[in-house]
N, C-alpha and C. Protein backbone atom coordinates (compact mmCIF):
# COMPACT_ATOMS: atom_id res chain seq x y z
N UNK A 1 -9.89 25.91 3.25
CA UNK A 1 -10.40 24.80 2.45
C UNK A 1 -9.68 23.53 2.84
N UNK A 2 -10.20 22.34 2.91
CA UNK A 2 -9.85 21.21 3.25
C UNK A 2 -9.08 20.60 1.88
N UNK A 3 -7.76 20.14 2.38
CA UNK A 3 -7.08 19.19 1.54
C UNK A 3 -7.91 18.03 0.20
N UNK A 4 -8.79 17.82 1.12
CA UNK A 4 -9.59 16.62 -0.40
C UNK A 4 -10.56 17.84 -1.34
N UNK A 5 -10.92 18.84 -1.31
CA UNK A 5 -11.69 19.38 -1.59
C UNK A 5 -10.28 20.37 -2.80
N UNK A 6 -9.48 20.52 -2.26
CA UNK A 6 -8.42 21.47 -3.11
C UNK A 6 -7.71 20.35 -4.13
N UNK A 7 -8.28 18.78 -3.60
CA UNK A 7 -7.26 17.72 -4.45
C UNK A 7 -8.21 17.66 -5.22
N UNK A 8 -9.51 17.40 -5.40
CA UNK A 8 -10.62 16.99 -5.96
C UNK A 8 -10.71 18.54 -7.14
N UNK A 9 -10.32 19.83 -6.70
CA UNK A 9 -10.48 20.84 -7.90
C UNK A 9 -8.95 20.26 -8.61
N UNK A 10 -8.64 20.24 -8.06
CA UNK A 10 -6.84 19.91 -9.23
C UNK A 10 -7.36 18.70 -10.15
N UNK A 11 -7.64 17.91 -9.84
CA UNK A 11 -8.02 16.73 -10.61
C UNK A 11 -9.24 16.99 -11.43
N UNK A 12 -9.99 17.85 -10.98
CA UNK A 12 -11.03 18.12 -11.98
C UNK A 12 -10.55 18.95 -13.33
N UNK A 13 -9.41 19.65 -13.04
CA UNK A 13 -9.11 20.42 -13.85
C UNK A 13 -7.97 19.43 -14.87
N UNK A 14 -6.89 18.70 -13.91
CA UNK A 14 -6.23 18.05 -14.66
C UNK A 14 -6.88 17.08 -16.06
N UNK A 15 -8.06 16.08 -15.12
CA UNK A 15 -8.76 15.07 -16.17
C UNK A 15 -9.73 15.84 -17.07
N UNK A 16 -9.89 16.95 -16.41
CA UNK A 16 -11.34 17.62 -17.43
C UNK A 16 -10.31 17.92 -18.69
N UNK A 17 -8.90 18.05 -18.39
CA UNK A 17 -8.28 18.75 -19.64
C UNK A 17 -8.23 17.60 -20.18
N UNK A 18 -7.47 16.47 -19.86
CA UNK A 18 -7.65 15.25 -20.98
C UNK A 18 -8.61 14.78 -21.31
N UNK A 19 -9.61 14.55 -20.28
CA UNK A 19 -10.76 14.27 -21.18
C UNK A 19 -11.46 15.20 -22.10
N UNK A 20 -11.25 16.35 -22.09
CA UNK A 20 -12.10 17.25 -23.16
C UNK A 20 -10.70 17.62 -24.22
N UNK A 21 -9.74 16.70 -24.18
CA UNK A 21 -8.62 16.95 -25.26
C UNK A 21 -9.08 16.61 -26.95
N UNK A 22 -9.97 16.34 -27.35
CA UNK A 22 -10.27 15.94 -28.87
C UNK A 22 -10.91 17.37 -29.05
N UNK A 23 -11.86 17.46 -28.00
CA UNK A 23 -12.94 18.73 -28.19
C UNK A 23 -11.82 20.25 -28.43
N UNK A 24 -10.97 20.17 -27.46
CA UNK A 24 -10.30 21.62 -27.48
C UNK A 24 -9.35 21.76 -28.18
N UNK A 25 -8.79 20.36 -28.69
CA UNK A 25 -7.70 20.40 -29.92
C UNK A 25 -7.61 20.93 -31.21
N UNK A 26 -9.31 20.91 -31.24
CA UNK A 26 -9.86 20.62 -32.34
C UNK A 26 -10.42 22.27 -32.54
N UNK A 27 -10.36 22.75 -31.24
CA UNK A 27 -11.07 24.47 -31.59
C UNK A 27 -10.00 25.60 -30.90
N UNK A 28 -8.85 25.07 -30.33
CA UNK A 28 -7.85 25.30 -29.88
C UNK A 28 -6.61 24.82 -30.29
N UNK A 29 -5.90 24.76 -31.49
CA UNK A 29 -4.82 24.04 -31.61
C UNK A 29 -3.31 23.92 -30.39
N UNK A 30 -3.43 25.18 -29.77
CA UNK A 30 -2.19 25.26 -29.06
C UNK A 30 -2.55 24.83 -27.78
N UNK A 31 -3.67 24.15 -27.54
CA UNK A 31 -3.55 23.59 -26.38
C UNK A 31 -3.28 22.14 -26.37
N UNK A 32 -3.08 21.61 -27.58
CA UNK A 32 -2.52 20.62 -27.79
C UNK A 32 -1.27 19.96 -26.93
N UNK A 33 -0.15 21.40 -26.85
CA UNK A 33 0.98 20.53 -26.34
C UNK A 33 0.45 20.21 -25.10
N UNK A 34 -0.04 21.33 -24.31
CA UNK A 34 -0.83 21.05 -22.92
C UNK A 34 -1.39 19.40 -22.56
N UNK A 35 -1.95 19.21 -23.46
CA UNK A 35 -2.52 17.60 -23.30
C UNK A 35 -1.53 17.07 -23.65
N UNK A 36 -0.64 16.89 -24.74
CA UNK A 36 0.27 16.04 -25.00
C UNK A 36 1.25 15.86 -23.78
N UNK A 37 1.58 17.22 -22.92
CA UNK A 37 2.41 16.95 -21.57
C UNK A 37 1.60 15.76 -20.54
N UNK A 38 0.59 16.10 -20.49
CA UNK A 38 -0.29 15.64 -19.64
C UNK A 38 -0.92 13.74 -19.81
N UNK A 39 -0.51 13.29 -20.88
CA UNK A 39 -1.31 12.27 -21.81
C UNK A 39 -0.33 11.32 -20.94
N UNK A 40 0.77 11.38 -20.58
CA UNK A 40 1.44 10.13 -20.10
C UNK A 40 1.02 9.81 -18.63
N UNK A 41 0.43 10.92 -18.42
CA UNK A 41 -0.04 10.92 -16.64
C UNK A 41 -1.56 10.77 -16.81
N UNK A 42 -1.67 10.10 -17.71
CA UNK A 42 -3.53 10.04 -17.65
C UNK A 42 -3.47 8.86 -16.67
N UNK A 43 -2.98 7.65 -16.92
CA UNK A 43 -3.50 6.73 -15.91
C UNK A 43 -3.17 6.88 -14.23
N UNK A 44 -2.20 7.39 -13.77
CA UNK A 44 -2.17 8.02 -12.19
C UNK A 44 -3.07 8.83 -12.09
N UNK A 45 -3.20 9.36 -12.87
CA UNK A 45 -4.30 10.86 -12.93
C UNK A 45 -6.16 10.17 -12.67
N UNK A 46 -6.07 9.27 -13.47
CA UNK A 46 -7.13 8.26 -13.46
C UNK A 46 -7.32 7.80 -12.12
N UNK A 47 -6.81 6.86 -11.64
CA UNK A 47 -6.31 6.02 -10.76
C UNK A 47 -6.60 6.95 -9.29
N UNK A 48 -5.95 7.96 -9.13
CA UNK A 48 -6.14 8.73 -8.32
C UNK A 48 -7.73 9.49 -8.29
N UNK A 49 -7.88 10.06 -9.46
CA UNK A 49 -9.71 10.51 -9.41
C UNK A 49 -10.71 9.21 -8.84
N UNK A 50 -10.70 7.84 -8.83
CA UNK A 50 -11.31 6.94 -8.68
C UNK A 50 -11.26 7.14 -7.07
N UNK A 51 -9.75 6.80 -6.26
CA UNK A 51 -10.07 7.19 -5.03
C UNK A 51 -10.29 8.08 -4.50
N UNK A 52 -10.01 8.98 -4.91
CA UNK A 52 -10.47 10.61 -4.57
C UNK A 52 -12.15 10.63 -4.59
N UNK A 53 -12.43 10.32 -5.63
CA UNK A 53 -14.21 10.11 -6.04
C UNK A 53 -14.49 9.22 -4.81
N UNK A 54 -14.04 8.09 -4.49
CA UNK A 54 -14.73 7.29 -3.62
C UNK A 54 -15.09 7.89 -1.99
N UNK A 55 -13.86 8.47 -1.55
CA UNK A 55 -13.38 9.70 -1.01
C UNK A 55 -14.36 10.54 -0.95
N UNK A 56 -14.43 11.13 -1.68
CA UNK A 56 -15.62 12.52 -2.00
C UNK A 56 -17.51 12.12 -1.45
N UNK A 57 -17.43 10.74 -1.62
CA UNK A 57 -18.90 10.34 -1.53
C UNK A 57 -19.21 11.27 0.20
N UNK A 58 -18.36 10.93 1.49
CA UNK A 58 -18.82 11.72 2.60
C UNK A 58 -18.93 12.85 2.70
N UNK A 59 -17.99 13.81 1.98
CA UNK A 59 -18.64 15.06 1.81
C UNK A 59 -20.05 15.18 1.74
N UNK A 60 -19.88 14.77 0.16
CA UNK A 60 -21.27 14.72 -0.64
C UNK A 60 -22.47 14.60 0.03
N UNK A 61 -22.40 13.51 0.92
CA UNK A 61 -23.38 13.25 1.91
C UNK A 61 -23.89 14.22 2.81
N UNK A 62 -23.07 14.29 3.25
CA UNK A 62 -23.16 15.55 4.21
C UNK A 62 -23.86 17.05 3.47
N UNK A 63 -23.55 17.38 2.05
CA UNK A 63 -24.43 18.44 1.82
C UNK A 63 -25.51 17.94 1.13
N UNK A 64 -25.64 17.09 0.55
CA UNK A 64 -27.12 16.36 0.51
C UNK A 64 -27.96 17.04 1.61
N UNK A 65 -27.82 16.72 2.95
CA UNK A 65 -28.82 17.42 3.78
C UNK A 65 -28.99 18.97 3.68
N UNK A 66 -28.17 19.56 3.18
CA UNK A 66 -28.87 21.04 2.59
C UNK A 66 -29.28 21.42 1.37
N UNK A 67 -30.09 20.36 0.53
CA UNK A 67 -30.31 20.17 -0.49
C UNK A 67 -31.30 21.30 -0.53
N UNK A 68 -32.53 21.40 0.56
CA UNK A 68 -33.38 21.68 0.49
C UNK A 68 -33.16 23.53 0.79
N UNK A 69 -32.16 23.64 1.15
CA UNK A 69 -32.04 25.40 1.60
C UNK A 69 -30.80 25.90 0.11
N UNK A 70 -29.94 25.14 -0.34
CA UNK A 70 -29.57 25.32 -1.45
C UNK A 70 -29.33 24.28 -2.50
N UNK A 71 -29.88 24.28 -3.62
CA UNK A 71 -30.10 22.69 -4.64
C UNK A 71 -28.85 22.96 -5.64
N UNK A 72 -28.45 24.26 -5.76
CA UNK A 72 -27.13 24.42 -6.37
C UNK A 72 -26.13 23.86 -6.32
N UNK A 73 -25.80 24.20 -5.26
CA UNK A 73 -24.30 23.95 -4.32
C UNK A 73 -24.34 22.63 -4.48
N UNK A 74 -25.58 21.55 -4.50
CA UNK A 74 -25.75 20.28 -4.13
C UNK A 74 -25.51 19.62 -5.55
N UNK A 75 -25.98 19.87 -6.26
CA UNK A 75 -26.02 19.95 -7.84
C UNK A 75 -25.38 19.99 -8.94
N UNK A 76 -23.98 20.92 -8.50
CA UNK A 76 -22.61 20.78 -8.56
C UNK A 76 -21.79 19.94 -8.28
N UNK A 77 -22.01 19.81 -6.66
CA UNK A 77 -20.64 18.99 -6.21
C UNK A 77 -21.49 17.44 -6.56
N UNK A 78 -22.86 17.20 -6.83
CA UNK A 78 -22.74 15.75 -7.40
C UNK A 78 -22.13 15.83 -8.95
N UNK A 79 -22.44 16.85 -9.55
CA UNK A 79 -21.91 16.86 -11.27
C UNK A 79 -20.23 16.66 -11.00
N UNK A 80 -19.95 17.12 -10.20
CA UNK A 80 -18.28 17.10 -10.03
C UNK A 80 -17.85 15.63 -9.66
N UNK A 81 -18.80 14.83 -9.23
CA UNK A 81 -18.18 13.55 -8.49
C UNK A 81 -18.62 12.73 -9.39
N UNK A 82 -19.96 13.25 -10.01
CA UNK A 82 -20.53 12.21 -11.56
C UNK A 82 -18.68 11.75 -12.40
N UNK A 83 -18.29 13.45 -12.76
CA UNK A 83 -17.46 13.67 -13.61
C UNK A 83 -15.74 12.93 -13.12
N UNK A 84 -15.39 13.36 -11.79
CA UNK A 84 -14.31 12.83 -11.68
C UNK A 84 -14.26 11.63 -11.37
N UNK A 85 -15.43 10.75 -11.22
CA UNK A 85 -15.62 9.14 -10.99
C UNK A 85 -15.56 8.68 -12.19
N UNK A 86 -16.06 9.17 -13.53
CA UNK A 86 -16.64 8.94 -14.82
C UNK A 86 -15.36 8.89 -15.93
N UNK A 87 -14.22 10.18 -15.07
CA UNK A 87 -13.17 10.25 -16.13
C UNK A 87 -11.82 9.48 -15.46
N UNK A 88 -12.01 9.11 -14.21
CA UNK A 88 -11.19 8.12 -13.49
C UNK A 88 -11.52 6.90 -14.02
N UNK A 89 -12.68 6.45 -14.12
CA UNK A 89 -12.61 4.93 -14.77
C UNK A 89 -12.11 4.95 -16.20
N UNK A 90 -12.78 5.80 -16.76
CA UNK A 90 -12.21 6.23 -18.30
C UNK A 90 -10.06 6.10 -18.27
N UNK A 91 -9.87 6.61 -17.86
CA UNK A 91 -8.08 7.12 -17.56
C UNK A 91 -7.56 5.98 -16.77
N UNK A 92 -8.28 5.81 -15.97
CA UNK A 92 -7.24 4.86 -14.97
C UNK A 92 -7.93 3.52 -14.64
N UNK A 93 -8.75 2.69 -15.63
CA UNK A 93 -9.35 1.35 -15.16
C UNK A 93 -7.93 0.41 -15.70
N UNK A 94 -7.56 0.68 -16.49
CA UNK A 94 -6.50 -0.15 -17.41
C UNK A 94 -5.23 -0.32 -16.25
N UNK A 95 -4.90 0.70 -15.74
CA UNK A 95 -3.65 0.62 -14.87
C UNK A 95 -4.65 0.03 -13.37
N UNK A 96 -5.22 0.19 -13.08
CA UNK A 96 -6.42 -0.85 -12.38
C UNK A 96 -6.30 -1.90 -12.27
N UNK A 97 -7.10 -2.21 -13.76
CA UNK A 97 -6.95 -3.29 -14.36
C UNK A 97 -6.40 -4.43 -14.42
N UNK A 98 -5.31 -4.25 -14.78
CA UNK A 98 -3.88 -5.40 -15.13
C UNK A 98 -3.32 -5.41 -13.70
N UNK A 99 -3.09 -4.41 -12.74
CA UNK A 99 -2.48 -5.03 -11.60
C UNK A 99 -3.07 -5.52 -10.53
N UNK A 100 -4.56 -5.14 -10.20
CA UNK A 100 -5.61 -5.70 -9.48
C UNK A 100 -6.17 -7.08 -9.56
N UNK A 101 -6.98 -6.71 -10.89
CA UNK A 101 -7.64 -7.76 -10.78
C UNK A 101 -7.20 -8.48 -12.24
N UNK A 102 -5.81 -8.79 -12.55
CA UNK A 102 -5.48 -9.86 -13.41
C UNK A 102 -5.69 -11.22 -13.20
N UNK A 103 -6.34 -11.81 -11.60
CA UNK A 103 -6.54 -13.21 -11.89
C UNK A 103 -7.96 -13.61 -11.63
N UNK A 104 -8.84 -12.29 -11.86
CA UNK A 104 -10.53 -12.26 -11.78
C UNK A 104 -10.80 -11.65 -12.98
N UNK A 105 -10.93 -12.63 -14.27
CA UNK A 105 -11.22 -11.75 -15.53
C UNK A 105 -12.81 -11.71 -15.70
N UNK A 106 -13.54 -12.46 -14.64
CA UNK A 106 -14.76 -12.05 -14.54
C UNK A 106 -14.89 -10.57 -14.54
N UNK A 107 -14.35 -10.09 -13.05
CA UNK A 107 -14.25 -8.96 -12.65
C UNK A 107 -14.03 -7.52 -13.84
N UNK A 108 -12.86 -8.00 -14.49
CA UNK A 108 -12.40 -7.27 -15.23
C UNK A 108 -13.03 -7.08 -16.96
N UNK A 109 -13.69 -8.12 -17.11
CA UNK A 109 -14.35 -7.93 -18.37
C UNK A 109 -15.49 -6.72 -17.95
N UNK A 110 -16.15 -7.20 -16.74
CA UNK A 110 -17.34 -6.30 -16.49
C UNK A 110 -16.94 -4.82 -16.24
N UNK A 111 -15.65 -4.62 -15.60
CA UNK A 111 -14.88 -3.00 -15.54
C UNK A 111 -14.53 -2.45 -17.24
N UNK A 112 -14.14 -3.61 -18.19
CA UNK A 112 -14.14 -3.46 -19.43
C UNK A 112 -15.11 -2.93 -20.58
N UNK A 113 -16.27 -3.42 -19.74
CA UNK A 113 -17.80 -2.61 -20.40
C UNK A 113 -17.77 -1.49 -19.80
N UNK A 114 -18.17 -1.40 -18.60
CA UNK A 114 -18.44 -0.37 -17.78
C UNK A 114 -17.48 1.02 -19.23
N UNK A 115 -16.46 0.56 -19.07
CA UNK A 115 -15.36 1.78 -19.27
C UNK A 115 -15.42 2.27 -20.97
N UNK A 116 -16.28 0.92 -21.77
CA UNK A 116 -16.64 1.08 -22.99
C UNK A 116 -17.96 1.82 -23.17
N UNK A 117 -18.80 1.63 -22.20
CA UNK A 117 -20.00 2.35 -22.17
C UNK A 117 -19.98 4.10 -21.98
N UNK A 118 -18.48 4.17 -20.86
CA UNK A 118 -18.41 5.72 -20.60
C UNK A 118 -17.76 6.29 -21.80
N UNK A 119 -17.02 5.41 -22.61
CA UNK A 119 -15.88 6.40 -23.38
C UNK A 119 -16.87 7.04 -24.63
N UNK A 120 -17.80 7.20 -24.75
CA UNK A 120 -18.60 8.06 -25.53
C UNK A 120 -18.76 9.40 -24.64
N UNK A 121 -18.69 9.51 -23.65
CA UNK A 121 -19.17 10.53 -22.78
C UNK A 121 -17.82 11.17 -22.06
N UNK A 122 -16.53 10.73 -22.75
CA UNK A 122 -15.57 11.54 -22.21
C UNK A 122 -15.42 12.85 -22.67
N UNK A 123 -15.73 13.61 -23.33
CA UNK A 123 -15.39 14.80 -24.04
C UNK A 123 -16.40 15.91 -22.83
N UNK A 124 -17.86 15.33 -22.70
CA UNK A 124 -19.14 16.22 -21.83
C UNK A 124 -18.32 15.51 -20.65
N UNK A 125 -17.87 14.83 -20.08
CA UNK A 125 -17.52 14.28 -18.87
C UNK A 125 -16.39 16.02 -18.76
N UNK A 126 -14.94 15.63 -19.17
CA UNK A 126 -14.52 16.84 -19.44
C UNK A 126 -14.39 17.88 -19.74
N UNK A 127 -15.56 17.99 -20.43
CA UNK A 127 -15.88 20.09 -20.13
C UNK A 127 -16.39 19.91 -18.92
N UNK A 128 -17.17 19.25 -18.36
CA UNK A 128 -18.04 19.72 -17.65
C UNK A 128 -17.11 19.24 -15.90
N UNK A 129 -16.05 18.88 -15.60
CA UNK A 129 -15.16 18.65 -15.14
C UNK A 129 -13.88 20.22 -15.06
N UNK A 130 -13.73 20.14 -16.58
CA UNK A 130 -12.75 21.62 -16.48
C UNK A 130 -13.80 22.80 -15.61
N UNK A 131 -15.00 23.00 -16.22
CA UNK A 131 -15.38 24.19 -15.70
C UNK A 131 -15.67 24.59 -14.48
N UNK A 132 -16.16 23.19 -14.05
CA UNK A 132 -16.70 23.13 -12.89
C UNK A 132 -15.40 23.46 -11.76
N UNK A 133 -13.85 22.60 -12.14
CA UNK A 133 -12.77 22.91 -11.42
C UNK A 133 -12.47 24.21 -11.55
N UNK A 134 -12.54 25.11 -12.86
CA UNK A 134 -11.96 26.08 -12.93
C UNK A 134 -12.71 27.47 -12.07
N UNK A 135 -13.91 27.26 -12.26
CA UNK A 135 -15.13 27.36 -11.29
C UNK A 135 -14.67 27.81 -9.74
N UNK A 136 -14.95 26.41 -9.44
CA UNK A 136 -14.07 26.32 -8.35
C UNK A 136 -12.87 27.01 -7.80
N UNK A 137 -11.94 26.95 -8.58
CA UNK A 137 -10.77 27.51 -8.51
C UNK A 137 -10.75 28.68 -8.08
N UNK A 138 -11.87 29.11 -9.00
CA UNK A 138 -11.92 30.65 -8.94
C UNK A 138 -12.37 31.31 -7.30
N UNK A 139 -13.33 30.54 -6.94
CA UNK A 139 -14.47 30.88 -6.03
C UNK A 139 -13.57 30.30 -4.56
N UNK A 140 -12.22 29.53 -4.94
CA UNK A 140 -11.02 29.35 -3.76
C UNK A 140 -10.40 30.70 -3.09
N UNK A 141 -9.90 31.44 -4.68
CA UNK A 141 -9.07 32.56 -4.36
C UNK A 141 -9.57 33.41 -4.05
């Protein structure tokens, strides 16, 4: 397995856990501390899924052209890049944010919606992120 492809399941699994942290807290109490370890590393964690996601688009491309002999495989790894692009802006626009583009607040108001529009969709962003990594994970070993 290729290095971006083994970074891209770690991160799916890492952000799928914070982002699906209200959902599993809430039907899981003891996975609580789990996120609470994890909550200070949301914005690297962020930050990193954004380039990783950007990253990921050539893969992606590349099995696009076997869309047509398997729509699965294809189907997935876009849900996976939906998800770790979706929970990277969510986690890591803020640390982005302030050191990028602090003297383009054009720029940054519009990353400010963007990131208000996704945060309804972090919880389905992160299940569907955990499983898909854990998924994965599985189908590594």
């Amino acid at each position: 397995m290729k290095l971006l492809g083994l970074l891209v399941i770690i991160l799916l699994i890492l952000l799928g856990l914070l982002g699906s942290a209200p959902f599993l807290t809430q039907k899981f109490p003891k996975v609580k501390d789990l996120t609470d370890k994890l909550a200070p590393y949301a914005a690297p964690l962020g930050v990193t899924g954004i380039i990783v996601a950007v990253l990921y688009i050539f893969p992606l491309l590349d099995l696009i052209s076997i869309f047509r002999f398997s729509p699965g495989i294809v189907l997935i790894a876009l849900l996976a890049w939906i998800a770790l692009l979706g929970l990277g802006i969510i986690f890591g626009f803020e640390a982005v944010g302030d050191k990028l583009f602090a003297t383009n607040s054009a720029f940054r108001s519009k990353g400010e919606v963007l990131r208000a529009k996704l945060l309804p969709y972090q919880v389905p962003l992160g299940i569907t992120a955990l499983v898909i990594g854990i998924i994965d994970l599985l189908g590594v070993m």
